[in-house]
Protein backbone atom coordinates (compact mmCIF):
# COMPACT_ATOMS: atom_id res chain seq x y z
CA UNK A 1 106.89 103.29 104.14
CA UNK A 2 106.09 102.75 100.65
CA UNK A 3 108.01 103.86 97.92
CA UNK A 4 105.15 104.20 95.49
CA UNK A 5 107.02 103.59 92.24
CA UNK A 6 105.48 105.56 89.78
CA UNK A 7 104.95 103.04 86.34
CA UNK A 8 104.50 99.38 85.53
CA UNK A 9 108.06 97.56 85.34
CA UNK A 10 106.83 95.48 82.47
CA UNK A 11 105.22 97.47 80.71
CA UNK A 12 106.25 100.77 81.64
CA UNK A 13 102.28 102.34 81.67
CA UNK A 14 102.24 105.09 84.13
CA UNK A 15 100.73 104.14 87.47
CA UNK A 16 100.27 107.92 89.35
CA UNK A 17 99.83 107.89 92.97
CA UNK A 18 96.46 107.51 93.18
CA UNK A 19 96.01 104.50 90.72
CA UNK A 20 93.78 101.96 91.47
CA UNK A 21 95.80 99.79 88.93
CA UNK A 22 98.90 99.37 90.60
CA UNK A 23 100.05 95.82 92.12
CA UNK A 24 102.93 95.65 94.44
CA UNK A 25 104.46 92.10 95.97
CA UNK A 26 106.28 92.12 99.41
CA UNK A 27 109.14 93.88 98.01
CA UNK A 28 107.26 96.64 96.13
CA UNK A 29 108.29 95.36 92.59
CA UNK A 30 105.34 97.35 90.81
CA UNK A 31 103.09 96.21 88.33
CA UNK A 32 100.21 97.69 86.69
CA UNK A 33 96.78 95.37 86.95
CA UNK A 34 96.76 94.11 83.43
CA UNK A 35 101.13 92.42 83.58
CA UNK A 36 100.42 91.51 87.51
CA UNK A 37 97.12 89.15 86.65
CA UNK A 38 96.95 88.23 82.68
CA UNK A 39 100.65 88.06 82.27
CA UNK A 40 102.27 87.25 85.31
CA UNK A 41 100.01 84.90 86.58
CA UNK A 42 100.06 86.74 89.73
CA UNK A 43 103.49 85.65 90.57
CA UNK A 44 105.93 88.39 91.15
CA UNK A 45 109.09 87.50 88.38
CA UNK A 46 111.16 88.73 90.73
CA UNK A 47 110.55 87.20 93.89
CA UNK A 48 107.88 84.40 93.64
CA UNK A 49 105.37 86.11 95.59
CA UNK A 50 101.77 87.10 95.09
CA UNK A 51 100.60 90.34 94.34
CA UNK A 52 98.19 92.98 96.05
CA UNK A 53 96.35 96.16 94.97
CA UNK A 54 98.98 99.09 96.28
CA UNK A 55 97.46 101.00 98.94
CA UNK A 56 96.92 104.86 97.71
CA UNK A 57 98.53 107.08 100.29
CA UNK A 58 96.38 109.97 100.93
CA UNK A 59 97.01 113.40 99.57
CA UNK A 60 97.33 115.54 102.67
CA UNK A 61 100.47 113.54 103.40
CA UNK A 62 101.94 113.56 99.57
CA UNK A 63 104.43 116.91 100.37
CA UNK A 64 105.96 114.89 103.69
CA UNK A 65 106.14 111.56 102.01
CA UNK A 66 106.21 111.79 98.28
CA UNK A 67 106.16 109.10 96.33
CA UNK A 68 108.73 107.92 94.53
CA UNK A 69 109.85 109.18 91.14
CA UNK A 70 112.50 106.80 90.27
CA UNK A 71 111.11 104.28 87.34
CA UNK A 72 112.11 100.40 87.77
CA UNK A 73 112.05 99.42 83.60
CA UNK A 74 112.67 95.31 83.40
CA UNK A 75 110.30 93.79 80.94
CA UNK A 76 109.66 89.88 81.70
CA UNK A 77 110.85 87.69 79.88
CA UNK A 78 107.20 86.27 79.92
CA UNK A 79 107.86 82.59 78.49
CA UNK A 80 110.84 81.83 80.65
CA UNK A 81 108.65 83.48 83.95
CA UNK A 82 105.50 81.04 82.87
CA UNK A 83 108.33 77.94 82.12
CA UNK A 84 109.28 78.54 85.78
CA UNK A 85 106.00 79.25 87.85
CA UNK A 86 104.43 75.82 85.87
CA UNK A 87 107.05 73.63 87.84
C-alpha cells in the first residue's frame, strides 16, 4: 500500500491526499508536479527512475489506511542530479 507522503521532498510544498500534483517513482520518493518535470527532468534523484501521477486513495478508506504524515525533506542538489542524468 502506499504511503502517501504528505509534501514535495524538494521543495517541501504540501501535497494533501487528494492532490493531483503529486509524482511518486517506484519507491514512492514524492515530488510535487512542478520539481518531478521542470527540475528533475523526470528522473527520480534518488533512484533513476521515472515518475507517475500518485494515485489518490479514496476517502471512504482514509480512517483504515491513512496516509502518511511523516515528511521526507532532501532538496536536490539540482546541478549535480542534471550533471548525472546527461551521461
Amino acid at each position: 500500500m502506499l504511503e502517501i507522503r504528505p509534501s514535495c521532498e524538494h521543495c517541501n510544498k504540501s501535497l494533501p491526499v487528494d492532490s493531483t500534483e503529486a509524482m511518486i517513482c517506484s519507491f514512492e520518493c514524492t515530488y510535487c508536479v512542478s520539481c518531478a518535470e521542470d527540475i528533475l527532468k523526470n528522473v527520480c534523484p534518488n533512484c533513476g527512475g521515472s515518475f507517475q501521477i500518485r494515485p489518490i486513495r479514496p476517502a471512504y478508506l482514509l480512517d483504515k489506511y491513512p496516509a502518511s504524515t511523516k515528511t521526507v525533506f532532501k532538496p536536490v542538489d539540482v546541478e549535480a542530479h542534471l550533471n548525472r542524468i546527461k551521461k
